[in-house]
N, C-alpha and C. Protein backbone atom coordinates (compact mmCIF):
# COMPACT_ATOMS: atom_id res chain seq x y z
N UNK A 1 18.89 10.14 1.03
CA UNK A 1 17.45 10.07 0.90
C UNK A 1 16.78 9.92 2.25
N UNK A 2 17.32 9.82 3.73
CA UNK A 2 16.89 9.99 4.85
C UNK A 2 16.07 11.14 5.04
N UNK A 3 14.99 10.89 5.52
CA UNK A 3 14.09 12.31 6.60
C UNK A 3 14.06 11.21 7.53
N UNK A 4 13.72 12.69 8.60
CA UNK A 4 13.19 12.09 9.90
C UNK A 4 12.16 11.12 10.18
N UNK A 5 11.12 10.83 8.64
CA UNK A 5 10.20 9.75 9.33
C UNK A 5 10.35 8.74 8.23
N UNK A 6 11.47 9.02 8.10
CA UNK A 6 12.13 7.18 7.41
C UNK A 6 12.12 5.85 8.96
N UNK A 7 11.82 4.56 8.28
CA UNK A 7 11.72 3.70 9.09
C UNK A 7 12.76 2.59 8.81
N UNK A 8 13.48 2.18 9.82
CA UNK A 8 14.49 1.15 9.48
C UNK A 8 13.55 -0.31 9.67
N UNK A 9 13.71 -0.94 8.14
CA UNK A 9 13.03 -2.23 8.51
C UNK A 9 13.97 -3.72 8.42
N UNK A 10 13.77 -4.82 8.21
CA UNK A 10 14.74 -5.64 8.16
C UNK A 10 14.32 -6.50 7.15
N UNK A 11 14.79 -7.09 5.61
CA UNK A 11 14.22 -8.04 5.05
C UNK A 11 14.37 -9.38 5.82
N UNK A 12 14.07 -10.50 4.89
CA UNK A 12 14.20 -11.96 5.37
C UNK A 12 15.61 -12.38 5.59
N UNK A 13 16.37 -11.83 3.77
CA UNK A 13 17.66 -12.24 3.92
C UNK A 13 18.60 -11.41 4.77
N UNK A 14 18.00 -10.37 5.97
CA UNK A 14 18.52 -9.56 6.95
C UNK A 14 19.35 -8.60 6.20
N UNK A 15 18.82 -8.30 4.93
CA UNK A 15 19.25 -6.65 4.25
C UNK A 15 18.55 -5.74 5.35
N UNK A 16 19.20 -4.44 5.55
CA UNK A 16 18.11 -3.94 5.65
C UNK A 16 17.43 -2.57 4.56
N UNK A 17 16.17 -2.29 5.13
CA UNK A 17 15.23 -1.56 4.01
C UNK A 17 14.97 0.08 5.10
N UNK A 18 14.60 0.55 4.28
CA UNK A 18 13.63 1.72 4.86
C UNK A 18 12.85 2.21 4.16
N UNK A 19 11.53 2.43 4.99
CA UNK A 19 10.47 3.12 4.52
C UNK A 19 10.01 4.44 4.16
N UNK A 20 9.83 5.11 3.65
CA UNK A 20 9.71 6.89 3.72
C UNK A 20 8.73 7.23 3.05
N UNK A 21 7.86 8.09 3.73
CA UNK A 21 6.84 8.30 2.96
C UNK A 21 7.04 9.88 1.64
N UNK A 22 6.63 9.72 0.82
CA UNK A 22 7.01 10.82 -0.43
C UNK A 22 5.65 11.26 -1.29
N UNK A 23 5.36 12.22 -1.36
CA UNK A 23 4.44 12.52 -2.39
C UNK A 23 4.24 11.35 -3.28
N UNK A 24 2.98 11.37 -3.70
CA UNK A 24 2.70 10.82 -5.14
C UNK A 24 3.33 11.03 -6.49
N UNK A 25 3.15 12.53 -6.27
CA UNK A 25 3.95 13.03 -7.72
C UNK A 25 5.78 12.85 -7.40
N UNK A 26 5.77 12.75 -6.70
CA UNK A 26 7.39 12.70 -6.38
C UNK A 26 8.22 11.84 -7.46
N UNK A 27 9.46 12.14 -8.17
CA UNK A 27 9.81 11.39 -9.21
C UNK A 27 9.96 9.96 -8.85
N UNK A 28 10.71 9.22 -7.54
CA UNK A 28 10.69 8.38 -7.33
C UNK A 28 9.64 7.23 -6.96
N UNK A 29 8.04 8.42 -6.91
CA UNK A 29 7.39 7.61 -6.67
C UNK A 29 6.58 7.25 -8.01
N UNK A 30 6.41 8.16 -8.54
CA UNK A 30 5.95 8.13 -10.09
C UNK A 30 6.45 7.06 -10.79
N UNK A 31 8.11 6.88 -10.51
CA UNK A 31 8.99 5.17 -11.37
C UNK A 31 8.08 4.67 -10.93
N UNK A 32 8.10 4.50 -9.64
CA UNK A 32 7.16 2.89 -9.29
C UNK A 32 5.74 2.60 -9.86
N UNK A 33 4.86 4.15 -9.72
CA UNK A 33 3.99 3.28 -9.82
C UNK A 33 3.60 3.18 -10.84
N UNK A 34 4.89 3.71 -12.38
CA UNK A 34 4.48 3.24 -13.42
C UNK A 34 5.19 1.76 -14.23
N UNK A 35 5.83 1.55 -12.60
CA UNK A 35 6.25 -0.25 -12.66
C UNK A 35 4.77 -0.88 -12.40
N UNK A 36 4.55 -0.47 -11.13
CA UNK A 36 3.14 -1.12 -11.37
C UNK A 36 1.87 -0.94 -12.48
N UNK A 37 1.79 -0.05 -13.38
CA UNK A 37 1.01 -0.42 -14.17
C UNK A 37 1.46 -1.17 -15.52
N UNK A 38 2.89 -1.14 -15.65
CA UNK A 38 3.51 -2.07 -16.73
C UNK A 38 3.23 -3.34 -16.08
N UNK A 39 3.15 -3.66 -14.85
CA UNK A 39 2.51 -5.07 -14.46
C UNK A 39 1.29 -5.20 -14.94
N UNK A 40 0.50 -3.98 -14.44
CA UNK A 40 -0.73 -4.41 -14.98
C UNK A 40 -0.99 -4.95 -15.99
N UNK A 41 -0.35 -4.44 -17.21
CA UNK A 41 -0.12 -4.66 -18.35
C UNK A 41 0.07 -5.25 -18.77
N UNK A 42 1.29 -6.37 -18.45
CA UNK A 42 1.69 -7.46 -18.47
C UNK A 42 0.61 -8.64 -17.97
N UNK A 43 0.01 -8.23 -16.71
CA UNK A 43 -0.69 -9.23 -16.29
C UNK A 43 -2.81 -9.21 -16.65
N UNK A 44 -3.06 -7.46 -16.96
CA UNK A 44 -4.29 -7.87 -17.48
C UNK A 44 -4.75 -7.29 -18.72
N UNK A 45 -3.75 -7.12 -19.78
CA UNK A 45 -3.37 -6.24 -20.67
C UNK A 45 -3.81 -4.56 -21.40
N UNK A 46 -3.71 -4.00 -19.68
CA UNK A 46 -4.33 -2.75 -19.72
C UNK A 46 -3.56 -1.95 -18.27
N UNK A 47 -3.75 -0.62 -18.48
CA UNK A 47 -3.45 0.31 -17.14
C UNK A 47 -4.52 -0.09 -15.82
N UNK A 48 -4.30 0.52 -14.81
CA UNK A 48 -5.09 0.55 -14.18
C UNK A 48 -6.12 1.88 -14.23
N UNK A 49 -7.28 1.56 -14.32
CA UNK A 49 -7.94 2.72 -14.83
C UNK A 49 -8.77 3.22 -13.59
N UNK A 50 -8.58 2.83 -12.24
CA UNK A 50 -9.07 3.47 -11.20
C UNK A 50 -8.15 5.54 -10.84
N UNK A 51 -9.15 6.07 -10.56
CA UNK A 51 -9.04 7.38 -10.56
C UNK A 51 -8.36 7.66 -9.33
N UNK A 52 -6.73 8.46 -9.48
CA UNK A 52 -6.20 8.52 -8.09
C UNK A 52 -5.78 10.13 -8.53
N UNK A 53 -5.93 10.93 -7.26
CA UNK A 53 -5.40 12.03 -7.16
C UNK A 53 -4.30 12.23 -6.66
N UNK A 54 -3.17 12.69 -6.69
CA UNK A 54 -1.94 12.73 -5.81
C UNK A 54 -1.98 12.91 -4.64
N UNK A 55 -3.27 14.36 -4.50
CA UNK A 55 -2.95 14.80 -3.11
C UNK A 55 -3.98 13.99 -2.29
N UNK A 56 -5.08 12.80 -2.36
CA UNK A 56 -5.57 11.89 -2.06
C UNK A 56 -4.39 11.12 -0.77
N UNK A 57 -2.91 11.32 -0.96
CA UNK A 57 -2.02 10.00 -0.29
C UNK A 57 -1.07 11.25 0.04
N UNK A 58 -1.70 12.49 0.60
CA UNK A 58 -1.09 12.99 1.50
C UNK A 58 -1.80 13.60 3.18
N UNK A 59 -0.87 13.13 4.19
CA UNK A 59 -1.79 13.19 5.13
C UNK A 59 -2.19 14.12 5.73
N UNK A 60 -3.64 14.36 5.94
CA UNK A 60 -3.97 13.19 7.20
C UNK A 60 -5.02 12.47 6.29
N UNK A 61 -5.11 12.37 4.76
CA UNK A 61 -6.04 11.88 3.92
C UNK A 61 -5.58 10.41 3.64
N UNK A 62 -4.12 10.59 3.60
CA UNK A 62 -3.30 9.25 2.75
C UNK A 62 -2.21 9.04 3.20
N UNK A 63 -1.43 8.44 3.05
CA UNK A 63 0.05 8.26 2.58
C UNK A 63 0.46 7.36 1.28
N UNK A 64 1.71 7.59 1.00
CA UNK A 64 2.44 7.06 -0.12
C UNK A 64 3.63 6.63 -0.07
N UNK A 65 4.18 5.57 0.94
CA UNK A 65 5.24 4.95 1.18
C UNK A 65 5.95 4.10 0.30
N UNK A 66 7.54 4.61 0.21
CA UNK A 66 8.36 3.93 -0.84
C UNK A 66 9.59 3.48 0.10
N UNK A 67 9.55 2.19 -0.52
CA UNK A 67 10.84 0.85 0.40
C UNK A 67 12.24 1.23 -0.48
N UNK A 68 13.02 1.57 0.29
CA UNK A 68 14.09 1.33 -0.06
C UNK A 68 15.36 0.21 0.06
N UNK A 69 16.13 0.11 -0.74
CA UNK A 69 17.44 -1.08 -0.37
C UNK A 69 18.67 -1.09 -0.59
N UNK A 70 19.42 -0.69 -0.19
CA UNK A 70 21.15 0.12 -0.31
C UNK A 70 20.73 1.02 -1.00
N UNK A 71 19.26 2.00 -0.66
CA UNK A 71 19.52 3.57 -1.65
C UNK A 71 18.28 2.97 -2.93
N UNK A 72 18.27 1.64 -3.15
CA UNK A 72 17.47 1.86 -4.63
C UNK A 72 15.92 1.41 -3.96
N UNK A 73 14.91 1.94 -5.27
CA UNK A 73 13.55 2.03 -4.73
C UNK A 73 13.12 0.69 -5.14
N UNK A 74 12.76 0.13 -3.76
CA UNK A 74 12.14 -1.79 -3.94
C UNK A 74 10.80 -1.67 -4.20
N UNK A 75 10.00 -1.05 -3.65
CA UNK A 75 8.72 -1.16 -3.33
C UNK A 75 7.98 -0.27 -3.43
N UNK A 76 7.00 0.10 -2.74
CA UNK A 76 5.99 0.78 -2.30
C UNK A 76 4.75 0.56 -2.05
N UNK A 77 3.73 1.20 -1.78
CA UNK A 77 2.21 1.18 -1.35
C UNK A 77 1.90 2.22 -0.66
N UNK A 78 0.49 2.10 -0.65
CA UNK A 78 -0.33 3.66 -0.34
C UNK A 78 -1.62 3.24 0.52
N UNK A 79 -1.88 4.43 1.04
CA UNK A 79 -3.78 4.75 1.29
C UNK A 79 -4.06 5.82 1.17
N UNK A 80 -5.44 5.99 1.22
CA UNK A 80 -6.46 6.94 1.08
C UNK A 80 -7.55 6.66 1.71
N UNK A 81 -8.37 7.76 2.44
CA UNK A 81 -9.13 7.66 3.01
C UNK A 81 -10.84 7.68 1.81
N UNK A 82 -11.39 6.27 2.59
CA UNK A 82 -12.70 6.30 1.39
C UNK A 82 -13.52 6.68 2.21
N UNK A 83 -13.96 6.70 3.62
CA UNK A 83 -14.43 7.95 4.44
C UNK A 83 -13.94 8.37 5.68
N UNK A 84 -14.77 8.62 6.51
CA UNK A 84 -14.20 8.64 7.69
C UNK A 84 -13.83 7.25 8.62
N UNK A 85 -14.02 6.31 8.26
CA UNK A 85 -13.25 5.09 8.79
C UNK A 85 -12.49 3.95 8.21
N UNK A 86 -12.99 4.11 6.93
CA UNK A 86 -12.57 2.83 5.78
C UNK A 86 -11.43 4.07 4.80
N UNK A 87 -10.10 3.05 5.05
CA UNK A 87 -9.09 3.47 3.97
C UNK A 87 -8.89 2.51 3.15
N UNK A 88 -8.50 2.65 1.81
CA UNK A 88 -8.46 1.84 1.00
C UNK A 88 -7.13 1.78 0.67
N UNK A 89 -6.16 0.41 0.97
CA UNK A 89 -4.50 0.59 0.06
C UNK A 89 -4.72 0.11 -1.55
N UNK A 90 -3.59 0.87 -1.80
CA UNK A 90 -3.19 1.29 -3.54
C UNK A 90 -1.88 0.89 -3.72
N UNK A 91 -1.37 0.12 -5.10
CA UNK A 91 -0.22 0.33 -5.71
C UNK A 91 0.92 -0.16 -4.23
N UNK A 92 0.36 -1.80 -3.70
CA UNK A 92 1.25 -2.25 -3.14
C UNK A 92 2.15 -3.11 -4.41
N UNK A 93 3.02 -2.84 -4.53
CA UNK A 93 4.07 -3.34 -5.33
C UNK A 93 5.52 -3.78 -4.92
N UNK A 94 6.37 -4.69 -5.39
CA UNK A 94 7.46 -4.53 -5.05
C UNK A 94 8.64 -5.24 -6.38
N UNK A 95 9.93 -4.30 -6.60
CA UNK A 95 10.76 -4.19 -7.44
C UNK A 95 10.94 -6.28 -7.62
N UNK A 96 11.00 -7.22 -9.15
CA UNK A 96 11.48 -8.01 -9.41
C UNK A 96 12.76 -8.65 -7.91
N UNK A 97 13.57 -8.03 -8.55
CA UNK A 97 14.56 -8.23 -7.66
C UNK A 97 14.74 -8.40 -5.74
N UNK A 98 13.60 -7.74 -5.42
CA UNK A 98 13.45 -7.35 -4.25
C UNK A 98 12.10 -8.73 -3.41
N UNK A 99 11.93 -9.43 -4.45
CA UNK A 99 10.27 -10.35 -4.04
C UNK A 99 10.74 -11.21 -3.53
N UNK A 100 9.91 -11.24 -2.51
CA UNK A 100 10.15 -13.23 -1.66
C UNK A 100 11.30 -12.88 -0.60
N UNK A 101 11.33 -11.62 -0.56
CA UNK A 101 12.44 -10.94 0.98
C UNK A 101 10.86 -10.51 2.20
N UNK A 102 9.83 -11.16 2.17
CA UNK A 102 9.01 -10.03 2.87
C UNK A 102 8.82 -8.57 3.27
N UNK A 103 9.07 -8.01 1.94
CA UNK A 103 9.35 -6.54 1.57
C UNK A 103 7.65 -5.56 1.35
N UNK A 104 6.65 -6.63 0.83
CA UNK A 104 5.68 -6.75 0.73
C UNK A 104 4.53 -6.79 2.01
N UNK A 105 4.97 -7.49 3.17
CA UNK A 105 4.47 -7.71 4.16
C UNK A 105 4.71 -6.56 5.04
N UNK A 106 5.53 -6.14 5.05
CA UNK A 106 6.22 -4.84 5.53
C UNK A 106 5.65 -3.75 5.54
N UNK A 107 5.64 -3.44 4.28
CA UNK A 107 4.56 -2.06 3.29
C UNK A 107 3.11 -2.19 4.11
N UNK A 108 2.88 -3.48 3.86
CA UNK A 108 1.29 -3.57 4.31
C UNK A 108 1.02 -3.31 5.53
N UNK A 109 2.00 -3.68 6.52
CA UNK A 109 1.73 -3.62 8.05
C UNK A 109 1.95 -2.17 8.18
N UNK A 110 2.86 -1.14 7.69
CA UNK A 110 3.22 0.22 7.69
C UNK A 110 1.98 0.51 7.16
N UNK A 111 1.42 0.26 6.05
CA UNK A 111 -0.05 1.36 5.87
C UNK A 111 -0.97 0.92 6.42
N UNK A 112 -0.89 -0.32 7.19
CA UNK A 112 -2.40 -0.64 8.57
C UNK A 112 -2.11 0.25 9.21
N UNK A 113 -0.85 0.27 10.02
CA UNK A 113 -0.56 1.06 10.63
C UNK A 113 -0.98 2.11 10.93
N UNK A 114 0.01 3.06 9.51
CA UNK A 114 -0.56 4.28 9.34
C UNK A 114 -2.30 4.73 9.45
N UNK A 115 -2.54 4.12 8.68
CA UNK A 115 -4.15 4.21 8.53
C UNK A 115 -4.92 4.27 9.93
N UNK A 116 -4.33 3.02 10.91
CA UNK A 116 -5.42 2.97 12.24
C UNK A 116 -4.58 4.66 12.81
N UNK A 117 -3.66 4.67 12.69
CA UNK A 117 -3.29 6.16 13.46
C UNK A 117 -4.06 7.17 13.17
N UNK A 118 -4.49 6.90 11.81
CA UNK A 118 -5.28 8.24 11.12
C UNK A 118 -6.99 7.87 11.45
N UNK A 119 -7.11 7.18 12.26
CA UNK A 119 -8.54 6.93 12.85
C UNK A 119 -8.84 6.24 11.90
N UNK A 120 -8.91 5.53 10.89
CA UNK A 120 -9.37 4.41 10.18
C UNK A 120 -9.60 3.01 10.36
N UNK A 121 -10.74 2.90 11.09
CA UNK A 121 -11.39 1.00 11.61
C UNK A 121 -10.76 0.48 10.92
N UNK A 122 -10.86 0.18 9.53
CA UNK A 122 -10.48 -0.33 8.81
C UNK A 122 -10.36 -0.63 7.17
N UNK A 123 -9.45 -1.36 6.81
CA UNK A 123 -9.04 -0.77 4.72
C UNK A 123 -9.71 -2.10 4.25
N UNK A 124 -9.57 -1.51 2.92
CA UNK A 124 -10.14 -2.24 1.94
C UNK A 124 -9.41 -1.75 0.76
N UNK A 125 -9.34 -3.04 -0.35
CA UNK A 125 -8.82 -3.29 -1.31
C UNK A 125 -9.25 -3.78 -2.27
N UNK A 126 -8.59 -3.87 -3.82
CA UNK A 126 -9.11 -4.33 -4.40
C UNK A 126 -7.60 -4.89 -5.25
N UNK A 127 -7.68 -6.67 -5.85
CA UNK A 127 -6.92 -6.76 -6.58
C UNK A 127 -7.55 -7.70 -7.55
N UNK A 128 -6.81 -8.81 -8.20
CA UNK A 128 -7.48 -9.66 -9.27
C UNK A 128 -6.77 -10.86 -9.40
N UNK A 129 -7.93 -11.94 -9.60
CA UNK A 129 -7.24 -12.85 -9.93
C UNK A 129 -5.96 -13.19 -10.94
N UNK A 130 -5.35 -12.39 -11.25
CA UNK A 130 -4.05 -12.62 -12.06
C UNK A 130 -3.38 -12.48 -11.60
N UNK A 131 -3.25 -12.23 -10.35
CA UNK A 131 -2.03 -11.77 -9.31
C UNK A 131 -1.74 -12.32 -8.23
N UNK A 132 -1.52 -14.29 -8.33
CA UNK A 132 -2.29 -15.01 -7.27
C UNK A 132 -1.19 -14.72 -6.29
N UNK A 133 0.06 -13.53 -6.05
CA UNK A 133 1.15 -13.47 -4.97
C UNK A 133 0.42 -12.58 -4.20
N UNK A 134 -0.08 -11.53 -4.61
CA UNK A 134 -0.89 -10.71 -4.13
C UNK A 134 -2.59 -11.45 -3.37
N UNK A 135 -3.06 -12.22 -3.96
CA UNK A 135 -4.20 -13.01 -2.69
C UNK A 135 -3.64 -13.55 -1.82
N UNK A 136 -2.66 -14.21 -1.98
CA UNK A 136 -1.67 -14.92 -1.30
C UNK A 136 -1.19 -14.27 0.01
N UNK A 137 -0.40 -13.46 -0.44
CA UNK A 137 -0.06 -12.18 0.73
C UNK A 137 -1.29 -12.14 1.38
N UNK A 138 -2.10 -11.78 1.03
CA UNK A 138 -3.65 -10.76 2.00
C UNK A 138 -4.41 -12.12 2.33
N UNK A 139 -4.22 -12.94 2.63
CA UNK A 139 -5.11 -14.06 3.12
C UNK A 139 -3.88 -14.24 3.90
N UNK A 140 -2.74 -14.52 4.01
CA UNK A 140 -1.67 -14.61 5.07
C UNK A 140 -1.64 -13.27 6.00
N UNK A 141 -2.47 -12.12 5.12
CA UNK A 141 -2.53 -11.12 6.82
C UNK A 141 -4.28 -11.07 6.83
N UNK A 142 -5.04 -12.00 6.80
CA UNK A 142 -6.09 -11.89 7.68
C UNK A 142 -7.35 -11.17 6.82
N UNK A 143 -7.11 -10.90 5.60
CA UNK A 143 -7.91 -9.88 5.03
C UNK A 143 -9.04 -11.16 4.59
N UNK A 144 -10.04 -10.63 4.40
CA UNK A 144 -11.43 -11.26 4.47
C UNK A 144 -12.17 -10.53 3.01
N UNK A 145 -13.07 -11.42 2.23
CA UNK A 145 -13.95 -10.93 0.86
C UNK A 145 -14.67 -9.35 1.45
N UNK A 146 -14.67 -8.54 0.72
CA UNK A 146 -15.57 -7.39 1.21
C UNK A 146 -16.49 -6.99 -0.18
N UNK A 147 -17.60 -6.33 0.22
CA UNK A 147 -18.54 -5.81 -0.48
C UNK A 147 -17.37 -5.47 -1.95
N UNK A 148 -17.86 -5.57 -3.00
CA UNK A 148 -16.93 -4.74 -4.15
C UNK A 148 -17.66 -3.61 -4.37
N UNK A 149 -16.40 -2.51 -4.74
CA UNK A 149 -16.68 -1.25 -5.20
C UNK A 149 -15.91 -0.51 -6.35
N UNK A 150 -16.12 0.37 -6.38
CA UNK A 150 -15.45 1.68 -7.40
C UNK A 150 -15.45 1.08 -8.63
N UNK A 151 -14.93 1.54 -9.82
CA UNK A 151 -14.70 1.02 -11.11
C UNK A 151 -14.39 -0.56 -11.29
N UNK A 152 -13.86 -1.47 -10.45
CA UNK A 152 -13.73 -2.45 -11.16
C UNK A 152 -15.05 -3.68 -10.64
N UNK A 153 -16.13 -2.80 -9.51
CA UNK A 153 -17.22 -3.19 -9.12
C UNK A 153 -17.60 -5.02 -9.68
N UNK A 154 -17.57 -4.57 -11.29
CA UNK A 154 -18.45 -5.66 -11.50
C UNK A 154 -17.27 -6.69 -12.58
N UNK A 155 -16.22 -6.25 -12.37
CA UNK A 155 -15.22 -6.34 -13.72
C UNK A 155 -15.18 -8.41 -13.34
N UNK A 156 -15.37 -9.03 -13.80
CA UNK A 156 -14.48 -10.49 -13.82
C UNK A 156 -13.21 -10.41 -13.20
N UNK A 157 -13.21 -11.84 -12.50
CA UNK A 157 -11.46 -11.61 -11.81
C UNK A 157 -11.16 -10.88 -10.67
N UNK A 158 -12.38 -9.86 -10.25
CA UNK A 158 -11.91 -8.78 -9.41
C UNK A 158 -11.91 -9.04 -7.89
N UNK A 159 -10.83 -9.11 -7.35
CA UNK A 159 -11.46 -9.40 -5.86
C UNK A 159 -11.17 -8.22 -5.24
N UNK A 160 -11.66 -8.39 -4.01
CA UNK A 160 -12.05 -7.07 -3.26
C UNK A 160 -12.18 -7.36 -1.40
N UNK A 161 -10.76 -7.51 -1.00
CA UNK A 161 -10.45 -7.76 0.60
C UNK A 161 -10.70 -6.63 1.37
N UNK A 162 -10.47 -7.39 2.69
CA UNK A 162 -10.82 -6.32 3.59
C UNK A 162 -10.75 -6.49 5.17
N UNK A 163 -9.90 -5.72 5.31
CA UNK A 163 -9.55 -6.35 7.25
C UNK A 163 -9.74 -5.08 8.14
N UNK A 164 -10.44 -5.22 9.49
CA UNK A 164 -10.56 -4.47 10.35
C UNK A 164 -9.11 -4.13 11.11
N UNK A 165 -8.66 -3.09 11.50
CA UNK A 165 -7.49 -2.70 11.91
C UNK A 165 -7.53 -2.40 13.47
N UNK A 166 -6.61 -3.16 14.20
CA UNK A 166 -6.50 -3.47 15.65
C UNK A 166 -5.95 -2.09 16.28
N UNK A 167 -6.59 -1.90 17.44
CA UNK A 167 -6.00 -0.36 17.84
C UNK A 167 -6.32 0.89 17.19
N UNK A 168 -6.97 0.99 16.18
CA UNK A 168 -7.36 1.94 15.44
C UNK A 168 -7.56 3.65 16.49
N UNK A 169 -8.53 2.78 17.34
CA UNK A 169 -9.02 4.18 18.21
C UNK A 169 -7.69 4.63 19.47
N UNK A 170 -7.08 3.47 19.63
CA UNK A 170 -5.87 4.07 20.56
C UNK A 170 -5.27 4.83 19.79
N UNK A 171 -4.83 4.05 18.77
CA UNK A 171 -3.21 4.60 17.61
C UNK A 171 -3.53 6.26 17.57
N UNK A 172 -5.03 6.74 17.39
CA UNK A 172 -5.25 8.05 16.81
C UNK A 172 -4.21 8.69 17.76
N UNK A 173 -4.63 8.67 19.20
CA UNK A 173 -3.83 9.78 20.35
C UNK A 173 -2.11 9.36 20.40
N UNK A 174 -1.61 8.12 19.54
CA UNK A 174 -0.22 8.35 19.85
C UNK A 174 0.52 9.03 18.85
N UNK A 175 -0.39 9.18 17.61
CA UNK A 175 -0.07 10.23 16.28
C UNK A 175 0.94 9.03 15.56
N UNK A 176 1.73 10.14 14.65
CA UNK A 176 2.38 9.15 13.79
C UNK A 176 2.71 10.81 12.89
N UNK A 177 4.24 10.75 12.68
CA UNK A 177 4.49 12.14 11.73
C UNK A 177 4.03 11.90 10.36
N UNK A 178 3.73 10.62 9.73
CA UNK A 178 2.84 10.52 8.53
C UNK A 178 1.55 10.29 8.70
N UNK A 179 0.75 9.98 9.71
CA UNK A 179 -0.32 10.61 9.55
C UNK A 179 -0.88 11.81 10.63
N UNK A 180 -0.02 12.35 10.37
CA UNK A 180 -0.44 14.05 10.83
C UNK A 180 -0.12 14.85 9.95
């Protein structure tokens, strides 16, 4: 399952992981992110009903990064561009088995990343109070309340972070093969 812009990362318990970015529709990415809406499910007893296009999280619009771990799929997360400076991440998730390795922290710093490469100041998100691992995470990287938007605008529960991304305007000129 190697390409060339797979990333060797390292968990906590010093497994190591890699990152690769894959289509949306891609079968392996499709498992996941219909792990993540069986979470949803579990946690707000419904899908997620925000509107995503596949080709939205291919670049230089998006990406769609999936974590791997001896070969099996741990994780993932995404962006998309909501204009020309604000990207928004999607469907950060990570496999039962795989949580509390900082597998999660990982994903996130790879789609800041990505994102400031792709000229994006900075992302924004949206998650909910039922998911207090997920506020948890994003207040441990710096993310701050932002304006709410899109479909879950006015929903109860909904929070809606948001962090400016460091280097943004350098990262553009050093590229990045996922966001080009």
């Amino acid at each position: 399952m190697s390409t060339s812009a797979e990333r060797a990362i390292a968990l906590r318990d010093g497994r190591p992981a890699a990152l690769r970015p894959l289509p949306y529709d891609h079968p392996v990415a499709e498992y996941l992110v219909e792990q993540v809406q069986q979470e949803y499910v579990t946690r707000y007893g419904g899908r997620d009903a925000a509107a995503v296009e596949p080709g939205e999280f291919l670049a230089p619009r998006g990406l769609f990064l999936v974590a791997e771990v001896d070969g099996v799929p741990a994780g993932c997360g995404a962006w998309r561009a909501l204009s020309p400076d604000v990207a928004e991440i999607k469907r950060v998730y990570v496999e039962p088995g795989f949580r509390r390795l900082g597998l999660a922290q990982l994903i996130v710093a790879e789609l800041e990343d990505g994102a400031a490469r792709a000229g994006h100041g900075s992302v924004v998100l949206n998650t909910g109070q039922e998911q207090p691992e997920a506020l948890a995470l994003y207040a441990n990287l710096d993310y701050m309340p932002v304006d709410s938007y899109g479909i879950y605008a006015c929903a109860p529960g909904a929070v809606f972070l948001g962090k400016q991304l460091a280097g943004s305007a350098d990262a553009v000129e050093e590229g990045s093969s996922w966001a080009s």
